[in-house]
Protein backbone atom coordinates (compact mmCIF):
# COMPACT_ATOMS: atom_id res chain seq x y z
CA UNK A 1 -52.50 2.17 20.91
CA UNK A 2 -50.15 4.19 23.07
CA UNK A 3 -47.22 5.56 21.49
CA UNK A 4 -44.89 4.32 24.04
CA UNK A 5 -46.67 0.83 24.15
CA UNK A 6 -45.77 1.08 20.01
CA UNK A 7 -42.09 1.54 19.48
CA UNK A 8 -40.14 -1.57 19.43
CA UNK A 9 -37.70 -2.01 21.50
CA UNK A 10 -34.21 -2.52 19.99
CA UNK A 11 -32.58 -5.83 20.11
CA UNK A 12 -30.23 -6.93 22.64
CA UNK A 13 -26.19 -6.86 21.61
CA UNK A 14 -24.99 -10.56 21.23
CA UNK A 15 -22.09 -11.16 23.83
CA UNK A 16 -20.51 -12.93 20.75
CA UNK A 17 -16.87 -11.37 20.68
CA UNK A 18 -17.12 -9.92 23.56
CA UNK A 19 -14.57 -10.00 26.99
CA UNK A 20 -15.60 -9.49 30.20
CA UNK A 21 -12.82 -7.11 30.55
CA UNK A 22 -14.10 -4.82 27.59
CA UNK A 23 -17.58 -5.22 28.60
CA UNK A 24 -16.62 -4.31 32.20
CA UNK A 25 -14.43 -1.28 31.25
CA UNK A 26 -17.83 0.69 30.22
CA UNK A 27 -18.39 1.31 33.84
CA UNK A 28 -15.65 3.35 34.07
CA UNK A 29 -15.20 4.66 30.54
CA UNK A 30 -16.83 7.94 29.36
CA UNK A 31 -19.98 8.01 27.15
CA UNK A 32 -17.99 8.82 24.24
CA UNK A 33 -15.59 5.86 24.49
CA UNK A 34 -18.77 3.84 25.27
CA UNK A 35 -20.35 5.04 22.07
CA UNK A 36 -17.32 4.21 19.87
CA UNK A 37 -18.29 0.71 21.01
CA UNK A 38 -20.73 -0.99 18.87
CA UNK A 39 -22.01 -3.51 21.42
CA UNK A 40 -21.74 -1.22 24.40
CA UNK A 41 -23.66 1.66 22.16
CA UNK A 42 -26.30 -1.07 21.33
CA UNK A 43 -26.22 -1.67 24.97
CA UNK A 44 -26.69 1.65 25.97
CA UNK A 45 -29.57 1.77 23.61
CA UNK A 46 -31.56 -0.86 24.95
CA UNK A 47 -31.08 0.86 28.08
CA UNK A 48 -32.51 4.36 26.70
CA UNK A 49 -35.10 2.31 25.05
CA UNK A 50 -36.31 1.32 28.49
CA UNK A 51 -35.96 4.30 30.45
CA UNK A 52 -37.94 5.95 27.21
CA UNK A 53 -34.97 8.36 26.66
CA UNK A 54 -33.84 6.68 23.13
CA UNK A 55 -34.25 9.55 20.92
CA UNK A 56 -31.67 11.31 22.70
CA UNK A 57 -29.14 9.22 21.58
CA UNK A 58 -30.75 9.20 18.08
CA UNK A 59 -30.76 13.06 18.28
CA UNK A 60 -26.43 12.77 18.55
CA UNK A 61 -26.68 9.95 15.79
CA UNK A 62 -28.45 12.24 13.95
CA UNK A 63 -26.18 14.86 14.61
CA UNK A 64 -23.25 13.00 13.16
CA UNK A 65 -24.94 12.41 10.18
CA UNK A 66 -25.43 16.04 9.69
CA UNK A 67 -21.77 17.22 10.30
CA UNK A 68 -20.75 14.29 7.54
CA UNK A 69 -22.80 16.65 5.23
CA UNK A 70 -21.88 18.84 2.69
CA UNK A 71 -24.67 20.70 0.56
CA UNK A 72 -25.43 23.74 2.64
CA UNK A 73 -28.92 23.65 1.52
CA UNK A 74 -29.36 20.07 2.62
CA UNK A 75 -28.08 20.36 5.86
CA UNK A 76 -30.40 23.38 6.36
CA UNK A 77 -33.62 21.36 5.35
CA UNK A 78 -32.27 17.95 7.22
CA UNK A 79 -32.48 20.59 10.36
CA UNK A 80 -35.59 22.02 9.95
CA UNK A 81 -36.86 18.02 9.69
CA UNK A 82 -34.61 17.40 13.15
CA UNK A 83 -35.93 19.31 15.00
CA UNK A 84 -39.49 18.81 13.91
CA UNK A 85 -39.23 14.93 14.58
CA UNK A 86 -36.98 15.50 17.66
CA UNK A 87 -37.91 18.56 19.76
CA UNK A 88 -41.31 16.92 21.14
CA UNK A 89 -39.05 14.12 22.42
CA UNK A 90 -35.96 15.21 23.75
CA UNK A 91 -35.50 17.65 26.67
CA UNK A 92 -33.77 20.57 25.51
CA UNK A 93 -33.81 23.62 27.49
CA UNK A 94 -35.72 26.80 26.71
CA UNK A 95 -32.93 28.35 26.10
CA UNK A 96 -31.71 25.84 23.26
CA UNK A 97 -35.51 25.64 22.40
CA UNK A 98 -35.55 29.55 21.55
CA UNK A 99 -32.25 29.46 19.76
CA UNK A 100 -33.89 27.28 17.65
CA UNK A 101 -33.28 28.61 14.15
CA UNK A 102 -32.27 26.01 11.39
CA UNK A 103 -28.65 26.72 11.30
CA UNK A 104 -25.91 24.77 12.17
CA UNK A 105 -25.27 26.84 15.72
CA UNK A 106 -28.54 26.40 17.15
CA UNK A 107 -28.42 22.61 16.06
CA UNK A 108 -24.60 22.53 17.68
CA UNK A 109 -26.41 23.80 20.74
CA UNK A 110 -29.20 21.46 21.06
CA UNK A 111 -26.80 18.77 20.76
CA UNK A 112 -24.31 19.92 23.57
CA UNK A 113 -27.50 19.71 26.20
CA UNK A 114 -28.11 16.12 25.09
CA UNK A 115 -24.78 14.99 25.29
CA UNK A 116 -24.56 16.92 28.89
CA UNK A 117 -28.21 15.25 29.65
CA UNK A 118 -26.75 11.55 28.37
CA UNK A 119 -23.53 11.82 29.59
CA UNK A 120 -24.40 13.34 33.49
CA UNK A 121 -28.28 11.51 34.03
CA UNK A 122 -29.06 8.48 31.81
CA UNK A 123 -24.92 7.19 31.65
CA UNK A 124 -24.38 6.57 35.03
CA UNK A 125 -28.27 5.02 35.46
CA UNK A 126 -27.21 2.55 32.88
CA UNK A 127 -23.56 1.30 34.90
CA UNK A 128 -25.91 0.67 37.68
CA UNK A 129 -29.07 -0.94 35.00
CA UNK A 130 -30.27 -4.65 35.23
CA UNK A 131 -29.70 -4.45 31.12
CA UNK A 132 -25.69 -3.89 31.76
CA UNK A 133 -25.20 -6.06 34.65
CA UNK A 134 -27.29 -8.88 33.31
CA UNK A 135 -25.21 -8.48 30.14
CA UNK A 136 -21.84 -8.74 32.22
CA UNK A 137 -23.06 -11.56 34.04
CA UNK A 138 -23.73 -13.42 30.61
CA UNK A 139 -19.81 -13.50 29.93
CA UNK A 140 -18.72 -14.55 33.34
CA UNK A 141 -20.05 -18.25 33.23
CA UNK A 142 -17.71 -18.25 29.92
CA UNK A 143 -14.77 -16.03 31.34
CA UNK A 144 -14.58 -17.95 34.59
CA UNK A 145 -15.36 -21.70 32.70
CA UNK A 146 -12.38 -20.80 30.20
CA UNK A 147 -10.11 -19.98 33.60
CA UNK A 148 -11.21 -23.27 35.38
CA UNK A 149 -10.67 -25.48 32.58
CA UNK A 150 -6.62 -24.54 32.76
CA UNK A 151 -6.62 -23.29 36.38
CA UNK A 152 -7.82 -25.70 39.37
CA UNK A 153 -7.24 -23.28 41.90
CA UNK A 154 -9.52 -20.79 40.04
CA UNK A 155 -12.20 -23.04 40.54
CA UNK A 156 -11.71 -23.59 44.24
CA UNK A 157 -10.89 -19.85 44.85
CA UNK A 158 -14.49 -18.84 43.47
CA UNK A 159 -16.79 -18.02 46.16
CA UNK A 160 -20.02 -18.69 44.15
CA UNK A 161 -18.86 -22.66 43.11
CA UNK A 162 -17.54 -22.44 46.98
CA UNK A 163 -21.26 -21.20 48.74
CA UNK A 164 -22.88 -23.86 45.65
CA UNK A 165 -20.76 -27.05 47.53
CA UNK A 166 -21.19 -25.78 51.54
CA UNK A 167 -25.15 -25.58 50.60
CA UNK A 168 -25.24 -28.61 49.18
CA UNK A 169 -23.89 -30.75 51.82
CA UNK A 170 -26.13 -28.70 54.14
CA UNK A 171 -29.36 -29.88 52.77
């Protein structure tokens, strides 16, 4: 089986305590607020997982796992492992690629191309991704059905429940 065809695919955020406000605020946040997010960093996820660009964003999780560590000699073997696993799968430059020594540095430098790669390619291909606008459009129905329920004039002022009632005294 293909490799690609065997990862599976992370699961979808639930829109359970989330806003439309917060969840529409991503689109103009940076990655790094984003990430700080759990549900829009799950989010974001799914998206990678999609676009087959995940282990980048593993490759930063991973990297804030290592700076949480304090044995010098385990951080030095949990980099040599990193960059085994990783460096097939995430695009580093040769540049980072022939810096690569398993000190904290080189793995400092790796990590600054992803988050440049994340932050400048695959975050603004997400704002614009079916998986973030079909997740905003999941907590409309409930942010606009809240608003009606106390506000009339919501209701009439909302173009989609207006174009809904002119088609369906057209047919």
């Amino acid at each position: 089986m293909d490799a690609a065809a065997a990862r599976q695919p992370p699961e979808m955020p639930s829109t359970d305590g989330v806003e439309y406000p917060r969840a529409a605020s991503w689109a103009s946040e940076s990655l790094a607020n984003v990430l700080k997010d759990e549900k829009g960093r799950q989010l974001f996820r799914v998206f990678l997982h999609d676009a087959l660009a995940e282990e980048n964003l593993s490759f930063i999780e991973s990297y804030e796992k290592f700076k949480q560590m304090t044995d010098p000699a385990a951080k030095k073997q949990y980099i040599e492992e990193f960059f085994v696993k990783y460096s097939p799968y995430v695009n580093l430059s040769s540049a980072a690629m022939q810096a690569y020594d398993p000190n904290p540095a080189a793995f400092a430098l790796a990590v600054k191309e992803v988050n440049r790669l994340l932050e400048n390619d695959q975050f603004p291909r997400f704002k614009r991704s079916d998986v973030y606008v079909d997740f905003l459009e999941k907590l409309l129905p409930r942010a606009y059905a809240e608003k009606w329920t106390t506000n009339f004039d919501a209701l009439l002022g909302n173009q989609v429940i207006k174009n809904s009632v002119q088609q369906s005294f057209v047919h």
